[in-house]
PDB file of N, CA and C in Angstrom:
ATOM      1  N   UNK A   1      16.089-122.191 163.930  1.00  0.00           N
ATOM      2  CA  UNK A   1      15.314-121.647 165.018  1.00  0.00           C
ATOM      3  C   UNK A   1      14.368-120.577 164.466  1.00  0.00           C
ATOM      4  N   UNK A   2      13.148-120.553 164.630  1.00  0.00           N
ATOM      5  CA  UNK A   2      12.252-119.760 163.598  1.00  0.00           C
ATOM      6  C   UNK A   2      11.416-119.115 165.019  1.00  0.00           C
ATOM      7  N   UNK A   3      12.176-118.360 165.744  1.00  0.00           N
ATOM      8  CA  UNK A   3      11.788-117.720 166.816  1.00  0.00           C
ATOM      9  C   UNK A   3      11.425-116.461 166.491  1.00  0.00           C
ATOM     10  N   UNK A   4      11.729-115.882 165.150  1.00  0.00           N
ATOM     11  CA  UNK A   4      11.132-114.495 164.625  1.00  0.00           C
ATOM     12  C   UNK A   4       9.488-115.020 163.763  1.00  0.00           C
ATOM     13  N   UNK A   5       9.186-115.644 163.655  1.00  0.00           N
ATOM     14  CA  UNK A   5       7.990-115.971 163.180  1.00  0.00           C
ATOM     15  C   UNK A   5       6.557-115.995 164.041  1.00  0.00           C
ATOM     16  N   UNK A   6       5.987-114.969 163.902  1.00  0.00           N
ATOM     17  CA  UNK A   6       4.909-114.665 165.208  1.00  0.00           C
ATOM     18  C   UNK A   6       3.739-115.361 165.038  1.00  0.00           C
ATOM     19  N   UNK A   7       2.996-115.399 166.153  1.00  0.00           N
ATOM     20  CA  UNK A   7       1.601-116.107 165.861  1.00  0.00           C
ATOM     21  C   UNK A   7       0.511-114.094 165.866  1.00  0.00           C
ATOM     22  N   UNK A   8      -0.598-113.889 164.994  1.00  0.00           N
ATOM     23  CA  UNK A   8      -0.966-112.919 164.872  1.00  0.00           C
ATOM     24  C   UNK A   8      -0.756-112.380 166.394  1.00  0.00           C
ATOM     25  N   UNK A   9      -0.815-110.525 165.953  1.00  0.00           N
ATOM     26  CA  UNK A   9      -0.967-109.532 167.027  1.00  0.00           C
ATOM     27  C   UNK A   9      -2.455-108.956 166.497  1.00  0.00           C
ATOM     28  N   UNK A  10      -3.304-108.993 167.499  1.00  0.00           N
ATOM     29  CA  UNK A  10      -4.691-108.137 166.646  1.00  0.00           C
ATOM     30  C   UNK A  10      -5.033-107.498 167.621  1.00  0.00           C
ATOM     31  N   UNK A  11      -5.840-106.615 167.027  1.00  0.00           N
ATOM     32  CA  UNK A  11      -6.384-105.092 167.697  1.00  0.00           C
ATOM     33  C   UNK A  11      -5.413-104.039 167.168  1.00  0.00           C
ATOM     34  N   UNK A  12      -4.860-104.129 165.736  1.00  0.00           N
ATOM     35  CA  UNK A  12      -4.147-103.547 165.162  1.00  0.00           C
ATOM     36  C   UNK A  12      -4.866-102.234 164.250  1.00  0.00           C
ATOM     37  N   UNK A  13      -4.427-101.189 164.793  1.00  0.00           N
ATOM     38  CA  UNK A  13      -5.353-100.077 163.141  1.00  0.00           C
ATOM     39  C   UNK A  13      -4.103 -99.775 161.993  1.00  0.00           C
ATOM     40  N   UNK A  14      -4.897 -99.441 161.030  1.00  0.00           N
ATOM     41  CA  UNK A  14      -3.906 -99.032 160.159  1.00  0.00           C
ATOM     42  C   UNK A  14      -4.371 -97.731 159.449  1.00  0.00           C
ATOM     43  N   UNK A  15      -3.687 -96.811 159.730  1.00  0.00           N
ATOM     44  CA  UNK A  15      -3.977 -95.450 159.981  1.00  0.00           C
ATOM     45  C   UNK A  15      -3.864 -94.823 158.348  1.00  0.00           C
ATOM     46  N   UNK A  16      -5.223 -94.614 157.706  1.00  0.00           N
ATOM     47  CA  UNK A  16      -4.739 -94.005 156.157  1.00  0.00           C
ATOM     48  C   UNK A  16      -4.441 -92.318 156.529  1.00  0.00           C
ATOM     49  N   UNK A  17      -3.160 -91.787 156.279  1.00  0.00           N
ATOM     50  CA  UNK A  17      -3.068 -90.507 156.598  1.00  0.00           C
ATOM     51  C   UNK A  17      -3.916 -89.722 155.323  1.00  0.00           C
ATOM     52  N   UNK A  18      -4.064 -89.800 154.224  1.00  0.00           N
ATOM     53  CA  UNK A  18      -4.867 -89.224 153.195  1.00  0.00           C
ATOM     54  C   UNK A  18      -6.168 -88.589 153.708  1.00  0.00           C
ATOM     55  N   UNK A  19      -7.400 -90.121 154.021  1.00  0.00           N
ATOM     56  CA  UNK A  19      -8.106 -90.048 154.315  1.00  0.00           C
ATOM     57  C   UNK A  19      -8.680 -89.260 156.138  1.00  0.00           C
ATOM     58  N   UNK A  20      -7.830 -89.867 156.696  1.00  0.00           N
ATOM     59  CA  UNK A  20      -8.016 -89.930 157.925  1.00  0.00           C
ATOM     60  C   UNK A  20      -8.878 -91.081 158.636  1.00  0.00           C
ATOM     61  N   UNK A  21      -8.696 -91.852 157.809  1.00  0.00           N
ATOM     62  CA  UNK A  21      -9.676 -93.394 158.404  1.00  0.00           C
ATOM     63  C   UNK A  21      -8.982 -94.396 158.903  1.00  0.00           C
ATOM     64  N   UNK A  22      -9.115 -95.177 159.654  1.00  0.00           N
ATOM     65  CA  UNK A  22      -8.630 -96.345 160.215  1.00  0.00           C
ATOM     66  C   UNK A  22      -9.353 -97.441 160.153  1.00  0.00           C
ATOM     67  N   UNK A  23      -8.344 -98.427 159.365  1.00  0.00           N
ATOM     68  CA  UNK A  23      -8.851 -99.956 159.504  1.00  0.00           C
ATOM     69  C   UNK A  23      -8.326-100.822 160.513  1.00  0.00           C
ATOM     70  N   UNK A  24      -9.007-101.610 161.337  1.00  0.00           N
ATOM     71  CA  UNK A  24      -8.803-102.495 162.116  1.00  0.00           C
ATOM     72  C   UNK A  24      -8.728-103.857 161.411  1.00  0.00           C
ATOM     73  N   UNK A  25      -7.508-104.567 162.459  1.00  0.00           N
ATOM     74  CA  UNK A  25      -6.906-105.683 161.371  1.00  0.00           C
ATOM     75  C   UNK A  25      -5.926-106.515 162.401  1.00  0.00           C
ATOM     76  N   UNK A  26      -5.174-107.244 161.757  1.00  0.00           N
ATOM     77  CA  UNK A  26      -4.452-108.343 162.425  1.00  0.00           C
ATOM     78  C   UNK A  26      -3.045-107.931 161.881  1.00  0.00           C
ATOM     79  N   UNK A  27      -1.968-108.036 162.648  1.00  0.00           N
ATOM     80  CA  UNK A  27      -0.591-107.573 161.991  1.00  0.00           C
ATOM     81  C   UNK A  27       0.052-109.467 162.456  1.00  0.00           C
ATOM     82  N   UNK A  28       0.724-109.426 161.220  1.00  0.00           N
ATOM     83  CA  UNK A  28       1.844-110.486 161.186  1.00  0.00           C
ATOM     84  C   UNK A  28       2.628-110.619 161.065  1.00  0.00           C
ATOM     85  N   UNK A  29       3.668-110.895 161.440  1.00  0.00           N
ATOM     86  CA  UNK A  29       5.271-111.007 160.938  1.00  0.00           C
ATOM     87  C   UNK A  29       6.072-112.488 160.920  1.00  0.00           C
ATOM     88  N   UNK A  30       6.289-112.851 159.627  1.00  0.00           N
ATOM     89  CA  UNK A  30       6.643-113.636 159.172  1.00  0.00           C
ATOM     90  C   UNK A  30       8.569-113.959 159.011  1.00  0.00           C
ATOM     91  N   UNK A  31       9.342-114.442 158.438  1.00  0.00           N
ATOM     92  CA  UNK A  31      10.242-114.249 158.186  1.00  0.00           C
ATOM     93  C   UNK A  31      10.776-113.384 157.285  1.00  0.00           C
ATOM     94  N   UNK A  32       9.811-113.345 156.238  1.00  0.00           N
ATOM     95  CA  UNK A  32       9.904-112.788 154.952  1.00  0.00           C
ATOM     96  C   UNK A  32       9.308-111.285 155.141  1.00  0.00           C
ATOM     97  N   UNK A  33       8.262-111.299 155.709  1.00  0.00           N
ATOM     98  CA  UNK A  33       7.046-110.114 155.020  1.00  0.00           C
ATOM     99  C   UNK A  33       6.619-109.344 156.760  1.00  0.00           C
ATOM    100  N   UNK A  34       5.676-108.679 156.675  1.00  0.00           N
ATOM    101  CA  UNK A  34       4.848-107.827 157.416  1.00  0.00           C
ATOM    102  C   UNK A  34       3.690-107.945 156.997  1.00  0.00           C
ATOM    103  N   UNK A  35       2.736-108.626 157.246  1.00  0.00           N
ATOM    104  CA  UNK A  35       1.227-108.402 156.870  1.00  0.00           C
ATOM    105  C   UNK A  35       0.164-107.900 157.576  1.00  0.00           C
ATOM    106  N   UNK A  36      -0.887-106.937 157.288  1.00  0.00           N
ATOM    107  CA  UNK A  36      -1.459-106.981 157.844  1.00  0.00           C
ATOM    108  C   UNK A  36      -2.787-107.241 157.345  1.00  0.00           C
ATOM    109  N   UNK A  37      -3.643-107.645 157.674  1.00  0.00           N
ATOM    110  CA  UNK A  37      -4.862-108.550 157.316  1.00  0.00           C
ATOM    111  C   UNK A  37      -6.030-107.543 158.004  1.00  0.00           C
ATOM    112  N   UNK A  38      -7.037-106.924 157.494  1.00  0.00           N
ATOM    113  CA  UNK A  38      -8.370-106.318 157.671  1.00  0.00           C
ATOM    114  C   UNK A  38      -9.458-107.205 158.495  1.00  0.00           C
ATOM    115  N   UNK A  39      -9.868-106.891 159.581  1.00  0.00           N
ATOM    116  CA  UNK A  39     -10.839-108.048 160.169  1.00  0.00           C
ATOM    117  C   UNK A  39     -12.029-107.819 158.926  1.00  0.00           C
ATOM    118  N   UNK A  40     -12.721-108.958 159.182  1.00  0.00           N
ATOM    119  CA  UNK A  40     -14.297-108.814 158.561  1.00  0.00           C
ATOM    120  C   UNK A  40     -15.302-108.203 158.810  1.00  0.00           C
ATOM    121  N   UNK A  41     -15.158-107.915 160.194  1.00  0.00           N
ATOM    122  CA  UNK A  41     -16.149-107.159 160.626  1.00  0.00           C
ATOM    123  C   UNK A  41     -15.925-105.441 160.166  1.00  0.00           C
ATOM    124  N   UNK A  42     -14.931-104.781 159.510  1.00  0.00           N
ATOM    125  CA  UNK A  42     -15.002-103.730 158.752  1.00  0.00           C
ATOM    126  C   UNK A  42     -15.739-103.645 157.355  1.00  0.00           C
ATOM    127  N   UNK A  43     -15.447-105.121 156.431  1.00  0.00           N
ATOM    128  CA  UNK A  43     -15.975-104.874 155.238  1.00  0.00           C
ATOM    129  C   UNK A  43     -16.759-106.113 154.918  1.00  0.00           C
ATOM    130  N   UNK A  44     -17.914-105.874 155.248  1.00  0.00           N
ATOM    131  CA  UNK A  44     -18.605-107.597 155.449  1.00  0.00           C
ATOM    132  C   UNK A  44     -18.792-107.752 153.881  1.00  0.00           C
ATOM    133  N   UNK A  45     -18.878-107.009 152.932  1.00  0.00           N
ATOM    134  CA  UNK A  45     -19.448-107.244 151.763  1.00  0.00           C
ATOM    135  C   UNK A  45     -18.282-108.211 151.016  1.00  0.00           C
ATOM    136  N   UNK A  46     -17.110-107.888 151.309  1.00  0.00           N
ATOM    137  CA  UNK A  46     -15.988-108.559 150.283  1.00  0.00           C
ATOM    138  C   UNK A  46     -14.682-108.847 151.523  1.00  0.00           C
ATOM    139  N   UNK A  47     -14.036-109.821 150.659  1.00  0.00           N
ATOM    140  CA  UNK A  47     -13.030-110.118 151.702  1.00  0.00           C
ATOM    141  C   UNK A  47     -11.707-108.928 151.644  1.00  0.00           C
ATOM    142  N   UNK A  48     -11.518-109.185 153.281  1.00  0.00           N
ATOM    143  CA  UNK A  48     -10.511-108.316 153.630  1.00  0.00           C
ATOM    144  C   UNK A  48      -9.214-106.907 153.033  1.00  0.00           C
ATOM    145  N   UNK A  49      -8.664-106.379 153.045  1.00  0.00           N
ATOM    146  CA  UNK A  49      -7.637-105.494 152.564  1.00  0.00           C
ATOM    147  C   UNK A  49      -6.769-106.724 153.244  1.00  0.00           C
ATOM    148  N   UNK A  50      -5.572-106.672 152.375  1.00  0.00           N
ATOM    149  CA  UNK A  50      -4.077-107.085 152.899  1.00  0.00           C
ATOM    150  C   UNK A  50      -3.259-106.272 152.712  1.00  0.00           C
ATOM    151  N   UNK A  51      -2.411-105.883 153.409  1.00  0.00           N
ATOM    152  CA  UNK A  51      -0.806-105.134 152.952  1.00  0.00           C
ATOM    153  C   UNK A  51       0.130-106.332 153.161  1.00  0.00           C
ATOM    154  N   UNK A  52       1.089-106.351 152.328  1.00  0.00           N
ATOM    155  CA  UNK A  52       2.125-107.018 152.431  1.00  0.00           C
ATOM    156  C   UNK A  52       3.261-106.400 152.276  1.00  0.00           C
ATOM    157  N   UNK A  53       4.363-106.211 153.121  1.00  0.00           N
ATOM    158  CA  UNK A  53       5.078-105.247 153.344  1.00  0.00           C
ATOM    159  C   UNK A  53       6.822-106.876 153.225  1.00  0.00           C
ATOM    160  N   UNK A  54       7.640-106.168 152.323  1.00  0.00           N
ATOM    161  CA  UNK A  54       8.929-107.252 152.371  1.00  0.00           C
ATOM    162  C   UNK A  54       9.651-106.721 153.005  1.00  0.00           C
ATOM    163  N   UNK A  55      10.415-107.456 154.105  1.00  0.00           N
ATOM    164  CA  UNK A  55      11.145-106.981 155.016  1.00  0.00           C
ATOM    165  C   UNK A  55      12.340-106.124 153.994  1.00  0.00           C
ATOM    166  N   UNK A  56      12.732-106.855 153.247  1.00  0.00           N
ATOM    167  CA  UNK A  56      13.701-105.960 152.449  1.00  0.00           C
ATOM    168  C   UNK A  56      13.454-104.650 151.768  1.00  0.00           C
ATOM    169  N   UNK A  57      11.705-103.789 151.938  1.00  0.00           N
ATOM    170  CA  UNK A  57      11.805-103.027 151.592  1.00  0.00           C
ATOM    171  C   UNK A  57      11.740-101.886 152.984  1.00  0.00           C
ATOM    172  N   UNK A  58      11.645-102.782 153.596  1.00  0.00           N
ATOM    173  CA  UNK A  58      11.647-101.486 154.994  1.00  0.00           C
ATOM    174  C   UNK A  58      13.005-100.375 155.062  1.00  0.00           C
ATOM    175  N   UNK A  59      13.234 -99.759 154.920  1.00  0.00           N
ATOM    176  CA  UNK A  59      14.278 -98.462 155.528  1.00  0.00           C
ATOM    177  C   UNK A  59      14.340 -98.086 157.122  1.00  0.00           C
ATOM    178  N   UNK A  60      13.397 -97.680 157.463  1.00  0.00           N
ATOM    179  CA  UNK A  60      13.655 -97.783 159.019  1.00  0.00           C
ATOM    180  C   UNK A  60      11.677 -97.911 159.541  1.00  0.00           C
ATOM    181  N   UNK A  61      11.981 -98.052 160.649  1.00  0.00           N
ATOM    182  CA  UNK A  61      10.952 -98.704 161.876  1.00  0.00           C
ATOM    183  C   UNK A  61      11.177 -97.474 163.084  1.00  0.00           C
ATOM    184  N   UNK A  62       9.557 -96.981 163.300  1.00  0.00           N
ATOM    185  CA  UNK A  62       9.858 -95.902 164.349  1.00  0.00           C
ATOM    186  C   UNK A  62       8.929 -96.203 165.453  1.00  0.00           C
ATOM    187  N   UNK A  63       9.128 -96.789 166.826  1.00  0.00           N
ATOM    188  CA  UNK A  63       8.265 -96.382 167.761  1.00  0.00           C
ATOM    189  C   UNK A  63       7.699 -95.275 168.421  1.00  0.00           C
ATOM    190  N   UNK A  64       6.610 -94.782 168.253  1.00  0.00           N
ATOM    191  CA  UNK A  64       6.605 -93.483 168.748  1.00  0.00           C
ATOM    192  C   UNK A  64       6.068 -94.016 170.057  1.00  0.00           C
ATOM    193  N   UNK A  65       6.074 -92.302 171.135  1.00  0.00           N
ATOM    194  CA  UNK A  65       5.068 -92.768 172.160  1.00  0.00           C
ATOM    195  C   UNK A  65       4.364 -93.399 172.553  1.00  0.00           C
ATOM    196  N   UNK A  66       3.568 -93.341 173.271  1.00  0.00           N
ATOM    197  CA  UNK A  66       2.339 -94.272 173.772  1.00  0.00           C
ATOM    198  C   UNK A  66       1.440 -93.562 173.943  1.00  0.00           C
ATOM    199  N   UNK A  67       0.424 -93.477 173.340  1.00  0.00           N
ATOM    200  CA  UNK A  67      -0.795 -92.436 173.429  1.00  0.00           C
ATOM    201  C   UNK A  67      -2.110 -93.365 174.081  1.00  0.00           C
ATOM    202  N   UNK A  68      -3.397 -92.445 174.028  1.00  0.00           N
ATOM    203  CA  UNK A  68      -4.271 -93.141 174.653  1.00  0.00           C
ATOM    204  C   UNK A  68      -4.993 -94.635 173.791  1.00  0.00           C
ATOM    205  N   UNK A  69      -4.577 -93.897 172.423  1.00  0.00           N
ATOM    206  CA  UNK A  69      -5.488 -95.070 171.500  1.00  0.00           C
ATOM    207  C   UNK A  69      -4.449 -96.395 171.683  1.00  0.00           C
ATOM    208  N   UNK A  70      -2.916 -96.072 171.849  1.00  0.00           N
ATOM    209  CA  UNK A  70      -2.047 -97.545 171.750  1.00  0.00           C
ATOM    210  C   UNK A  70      -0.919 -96.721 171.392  1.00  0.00           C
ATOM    211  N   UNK A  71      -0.025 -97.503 171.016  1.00  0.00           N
ATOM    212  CA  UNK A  71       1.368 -97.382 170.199  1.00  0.00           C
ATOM    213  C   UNK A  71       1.793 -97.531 168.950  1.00  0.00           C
ATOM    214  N   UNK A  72       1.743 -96.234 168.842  1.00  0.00           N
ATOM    215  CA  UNK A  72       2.170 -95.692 167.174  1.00  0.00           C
ATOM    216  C   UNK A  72       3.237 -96.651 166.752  1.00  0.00           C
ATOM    217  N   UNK A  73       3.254 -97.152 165.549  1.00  0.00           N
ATOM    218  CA  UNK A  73       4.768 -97.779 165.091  1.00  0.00           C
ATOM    219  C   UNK A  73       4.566 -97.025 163.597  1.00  0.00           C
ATOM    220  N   UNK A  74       5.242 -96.184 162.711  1.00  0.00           N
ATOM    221  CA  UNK A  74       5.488 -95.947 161.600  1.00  0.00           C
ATOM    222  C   UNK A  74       6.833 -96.867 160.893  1.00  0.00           C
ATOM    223  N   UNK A  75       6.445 -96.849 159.480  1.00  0.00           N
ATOM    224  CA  UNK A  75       7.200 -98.037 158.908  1.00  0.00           C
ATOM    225  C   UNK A  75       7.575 -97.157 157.494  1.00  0.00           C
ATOM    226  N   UNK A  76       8.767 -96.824 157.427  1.00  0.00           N
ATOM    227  CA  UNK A  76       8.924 -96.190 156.298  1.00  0.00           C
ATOM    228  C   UNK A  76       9.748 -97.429 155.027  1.00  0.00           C
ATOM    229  N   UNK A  77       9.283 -97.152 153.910  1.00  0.00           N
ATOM    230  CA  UNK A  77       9.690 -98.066 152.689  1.00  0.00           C
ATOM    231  C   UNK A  77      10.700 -97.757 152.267  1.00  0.00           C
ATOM    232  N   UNK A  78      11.314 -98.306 151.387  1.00  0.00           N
ATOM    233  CA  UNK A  78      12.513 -98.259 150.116  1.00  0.00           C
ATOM    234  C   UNK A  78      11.809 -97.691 149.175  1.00  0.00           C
ATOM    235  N   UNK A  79      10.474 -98.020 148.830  1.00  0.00           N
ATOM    236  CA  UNK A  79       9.959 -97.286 147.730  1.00  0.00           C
ATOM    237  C   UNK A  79       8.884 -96.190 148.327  1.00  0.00           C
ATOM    238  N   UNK A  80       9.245 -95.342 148.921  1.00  0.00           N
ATOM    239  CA  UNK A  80       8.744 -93.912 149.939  1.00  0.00           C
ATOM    240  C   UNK A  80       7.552 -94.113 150.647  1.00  0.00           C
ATOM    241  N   UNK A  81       6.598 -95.537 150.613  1.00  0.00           N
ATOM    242  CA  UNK A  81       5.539 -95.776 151.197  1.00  0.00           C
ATOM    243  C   UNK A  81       5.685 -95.341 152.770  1.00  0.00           C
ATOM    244  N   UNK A  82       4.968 -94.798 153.600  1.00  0.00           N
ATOM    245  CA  UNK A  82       4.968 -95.184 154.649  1.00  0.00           C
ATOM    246  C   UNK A  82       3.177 -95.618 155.311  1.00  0.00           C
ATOM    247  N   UNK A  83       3.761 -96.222 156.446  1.00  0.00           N
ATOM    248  CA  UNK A  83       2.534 -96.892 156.713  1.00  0.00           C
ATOM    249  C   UNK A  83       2.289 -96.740 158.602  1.00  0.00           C
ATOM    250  N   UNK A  84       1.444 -96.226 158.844  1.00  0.00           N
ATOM    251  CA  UNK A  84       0.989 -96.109 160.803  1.00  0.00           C
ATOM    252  C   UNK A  84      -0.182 -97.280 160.744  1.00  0.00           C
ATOM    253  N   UNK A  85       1.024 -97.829 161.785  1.00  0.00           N
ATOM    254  CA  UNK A  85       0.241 -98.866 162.475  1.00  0.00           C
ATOM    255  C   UNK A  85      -0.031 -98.519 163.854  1.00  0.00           C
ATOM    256  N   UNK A  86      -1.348 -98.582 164.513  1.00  0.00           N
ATOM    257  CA  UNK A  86      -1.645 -98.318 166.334  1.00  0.00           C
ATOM    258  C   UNK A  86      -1.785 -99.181 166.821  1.00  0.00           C
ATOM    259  N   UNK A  87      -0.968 -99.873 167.652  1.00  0.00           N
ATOM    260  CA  UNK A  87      -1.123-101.323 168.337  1.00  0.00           C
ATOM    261  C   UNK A  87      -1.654-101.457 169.503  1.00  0.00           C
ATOM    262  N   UNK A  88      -2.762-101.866 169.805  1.00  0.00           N
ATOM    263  CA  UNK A  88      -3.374-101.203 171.542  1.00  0.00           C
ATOM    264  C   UNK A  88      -2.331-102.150 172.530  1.00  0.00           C
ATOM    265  N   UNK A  89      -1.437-102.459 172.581  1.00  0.00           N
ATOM    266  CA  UNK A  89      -0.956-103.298 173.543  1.00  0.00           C
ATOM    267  C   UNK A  89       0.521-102.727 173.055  1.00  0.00           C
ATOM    268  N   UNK A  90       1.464-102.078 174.044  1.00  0.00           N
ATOM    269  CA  UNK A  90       2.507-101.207 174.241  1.00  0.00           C
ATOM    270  C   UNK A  90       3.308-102.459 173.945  1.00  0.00           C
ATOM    271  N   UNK A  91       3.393-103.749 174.781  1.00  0.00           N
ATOM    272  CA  UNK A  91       3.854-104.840 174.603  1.00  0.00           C
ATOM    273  C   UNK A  91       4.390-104.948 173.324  1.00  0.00           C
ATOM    274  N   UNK A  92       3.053-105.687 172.623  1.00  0.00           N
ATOM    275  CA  UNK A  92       3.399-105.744 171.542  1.00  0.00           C
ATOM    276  C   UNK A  92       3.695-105.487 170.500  1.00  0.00           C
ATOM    277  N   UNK A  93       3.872-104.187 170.717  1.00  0.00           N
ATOM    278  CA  UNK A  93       4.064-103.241 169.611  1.00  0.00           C
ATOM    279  C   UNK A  93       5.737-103.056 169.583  1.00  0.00           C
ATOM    280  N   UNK A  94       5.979-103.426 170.642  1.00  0.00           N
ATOM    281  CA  UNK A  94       7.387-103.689 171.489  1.00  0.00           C
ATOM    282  C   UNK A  94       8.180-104.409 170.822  1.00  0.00           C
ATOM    283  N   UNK A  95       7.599-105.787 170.611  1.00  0.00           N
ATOM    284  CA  UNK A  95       7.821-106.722 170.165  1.00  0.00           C
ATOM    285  C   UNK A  95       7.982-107.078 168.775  1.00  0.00           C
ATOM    286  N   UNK A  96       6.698-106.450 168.320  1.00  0.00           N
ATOM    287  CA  UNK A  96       7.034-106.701 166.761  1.00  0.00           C
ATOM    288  C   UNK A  96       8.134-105.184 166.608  1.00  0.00           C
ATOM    289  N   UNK A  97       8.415-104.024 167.002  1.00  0.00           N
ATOM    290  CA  UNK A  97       9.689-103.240 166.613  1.00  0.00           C
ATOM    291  C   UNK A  97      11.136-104.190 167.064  1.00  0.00           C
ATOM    292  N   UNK A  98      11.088-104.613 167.572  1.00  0.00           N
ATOM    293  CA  UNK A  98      12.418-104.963 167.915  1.00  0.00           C
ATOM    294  C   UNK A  98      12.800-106.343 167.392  1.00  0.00           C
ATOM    295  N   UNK A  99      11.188-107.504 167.031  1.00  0.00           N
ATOM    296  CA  UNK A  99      12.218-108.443 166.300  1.00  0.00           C
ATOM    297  C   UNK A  99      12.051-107.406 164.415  1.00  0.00           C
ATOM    298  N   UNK A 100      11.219-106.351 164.072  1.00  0.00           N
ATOM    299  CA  UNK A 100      11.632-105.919 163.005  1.00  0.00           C
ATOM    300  C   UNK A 100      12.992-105.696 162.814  1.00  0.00           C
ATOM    301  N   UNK A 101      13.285-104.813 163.513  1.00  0.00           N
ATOM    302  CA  UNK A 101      15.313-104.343 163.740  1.00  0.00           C
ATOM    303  C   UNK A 101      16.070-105.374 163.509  1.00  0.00           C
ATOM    304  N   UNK A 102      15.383-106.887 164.128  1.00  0.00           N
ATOM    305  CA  UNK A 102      16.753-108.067 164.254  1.00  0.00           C
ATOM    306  C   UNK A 102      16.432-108.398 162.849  1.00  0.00           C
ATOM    307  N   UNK A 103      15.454-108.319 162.004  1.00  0.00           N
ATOM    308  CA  UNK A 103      15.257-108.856 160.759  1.00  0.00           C
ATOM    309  C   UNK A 103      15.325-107.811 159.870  1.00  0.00           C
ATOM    310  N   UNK A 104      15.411-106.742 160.059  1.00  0.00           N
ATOM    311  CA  UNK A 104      16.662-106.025 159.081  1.00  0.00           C
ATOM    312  C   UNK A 104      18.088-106.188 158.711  1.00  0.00           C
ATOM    313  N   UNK A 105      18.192-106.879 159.675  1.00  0.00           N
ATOM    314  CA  UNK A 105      19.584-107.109 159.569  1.00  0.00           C
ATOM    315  C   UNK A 105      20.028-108.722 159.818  1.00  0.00           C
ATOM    316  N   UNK A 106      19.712-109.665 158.602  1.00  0.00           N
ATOM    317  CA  UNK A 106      20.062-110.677 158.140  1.00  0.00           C
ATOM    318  C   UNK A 106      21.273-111.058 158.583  1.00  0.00           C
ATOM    319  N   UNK A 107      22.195-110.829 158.002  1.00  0.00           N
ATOM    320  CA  UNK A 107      23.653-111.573 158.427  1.00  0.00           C
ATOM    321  C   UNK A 107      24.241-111.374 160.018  1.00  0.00           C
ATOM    322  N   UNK A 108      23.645-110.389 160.895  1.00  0.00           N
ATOM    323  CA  UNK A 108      23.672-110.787 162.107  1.00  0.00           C
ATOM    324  C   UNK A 108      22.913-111.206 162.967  1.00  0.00           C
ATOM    325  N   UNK A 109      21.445-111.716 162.033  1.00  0.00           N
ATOM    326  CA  UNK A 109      20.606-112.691 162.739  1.00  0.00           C
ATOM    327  C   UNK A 109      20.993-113.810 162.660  1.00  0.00           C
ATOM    328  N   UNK A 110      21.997-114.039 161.765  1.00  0.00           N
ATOM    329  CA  UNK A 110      22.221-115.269 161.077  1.00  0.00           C
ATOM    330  C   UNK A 110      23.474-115.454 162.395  1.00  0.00           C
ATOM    331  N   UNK A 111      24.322-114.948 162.387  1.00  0.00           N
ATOM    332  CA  UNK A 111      25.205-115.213 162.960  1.00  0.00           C
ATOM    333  C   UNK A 111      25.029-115.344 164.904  1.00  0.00           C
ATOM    334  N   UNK A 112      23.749-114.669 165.116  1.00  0.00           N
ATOM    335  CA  UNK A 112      23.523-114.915 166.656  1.00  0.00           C
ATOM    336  C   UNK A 112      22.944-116.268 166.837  1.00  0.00           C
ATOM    337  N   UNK A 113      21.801-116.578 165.697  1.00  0.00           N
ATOM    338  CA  UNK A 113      21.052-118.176 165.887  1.00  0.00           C
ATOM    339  C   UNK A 113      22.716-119.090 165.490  1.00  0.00           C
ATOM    340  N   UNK A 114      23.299-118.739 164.857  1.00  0.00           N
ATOM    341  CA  UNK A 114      24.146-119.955 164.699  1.00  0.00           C
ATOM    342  C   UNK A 114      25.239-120.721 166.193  1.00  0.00           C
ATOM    343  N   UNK A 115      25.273-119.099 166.705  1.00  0.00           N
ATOM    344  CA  UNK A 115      26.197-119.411 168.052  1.00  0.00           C
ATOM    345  C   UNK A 115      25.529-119.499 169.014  1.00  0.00           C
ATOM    346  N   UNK A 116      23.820-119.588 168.982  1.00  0.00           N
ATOM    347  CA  UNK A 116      23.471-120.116 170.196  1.00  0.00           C
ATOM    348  C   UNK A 116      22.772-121.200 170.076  1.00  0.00           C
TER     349      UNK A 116
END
C-alpha cells in the first residue's frame, strides 16, 4: 500500500535563515526522501535547486503556528542541518507533518499496513 507517497505540494518556500531569502518550490515526499524542487520561474538562467532530505536523517519535524505567509514546518537533521519550509496551505502542511512522523517510524508503519 504506497499511501505515503504524495503527488507534489507547491507554493512551498524554503526559507535560507543565513541569508534571509526565500525560494519558492515544490515539496515532495516520497517513501524514501523529502524533496524539494525550485520552480523555474526563480532561476530562469539554469535549472532548478533540489534538496534531498533521507527520511532516515530527519531527528524531529516541528509544526509551528500558522502565520499570515502559511505554515512554518522546521525539519531538523541527524547531521545538524535544519531546514524552514512555509507551506501556504495549513492543510497541507498538515499532511506532509504527520505522514513525516508515520515514516519515521518504519517498523510501525510496517506493522499498521500489514493488519489492515
Amino acid at each position: 500500500m504506497n499511501r505515503h507517497i504524495w503527488l507534489p505540494v507547491e507554493q512551498v518556500r524554503l526559507l535560507d535563515r543565513f541569508s534571509n531569502k526565500a525560494t519558492n518550490g515544490t515539496l515532495y515526499l516520497t517513501a524514501t526522501h523529502l524533496i524539494f524542487v525550485e520552480s523555474s520561474s526563480n532561476n530562469s538562467t539554469s535549472a532548478g535547486q533540489e534538496v534531498w532530505i533521507l527520511h532516515h536523517h530527519i531527528a524531529s519535524v516541528e509544526k509551528l503556528s500558522l502565520t499570515t505567509t502559511g505554515c512554518p514546518l522546521v525539519i531538523q537533521c541527524r547531521n545538524f542541518r535544519v531546514v524552514h519550509f512555509v507551506v501556504q496551505k495549513e492543510r497541507d502542511c498538515h499532511d506532509v507533518y504527520s505522514s513525516l512522523l508515520r515514516l519515521l517510524r518504519p517498523g510501525e508503519l510496517a506493522q499498521q499496513d500489514y493488519w489492515m
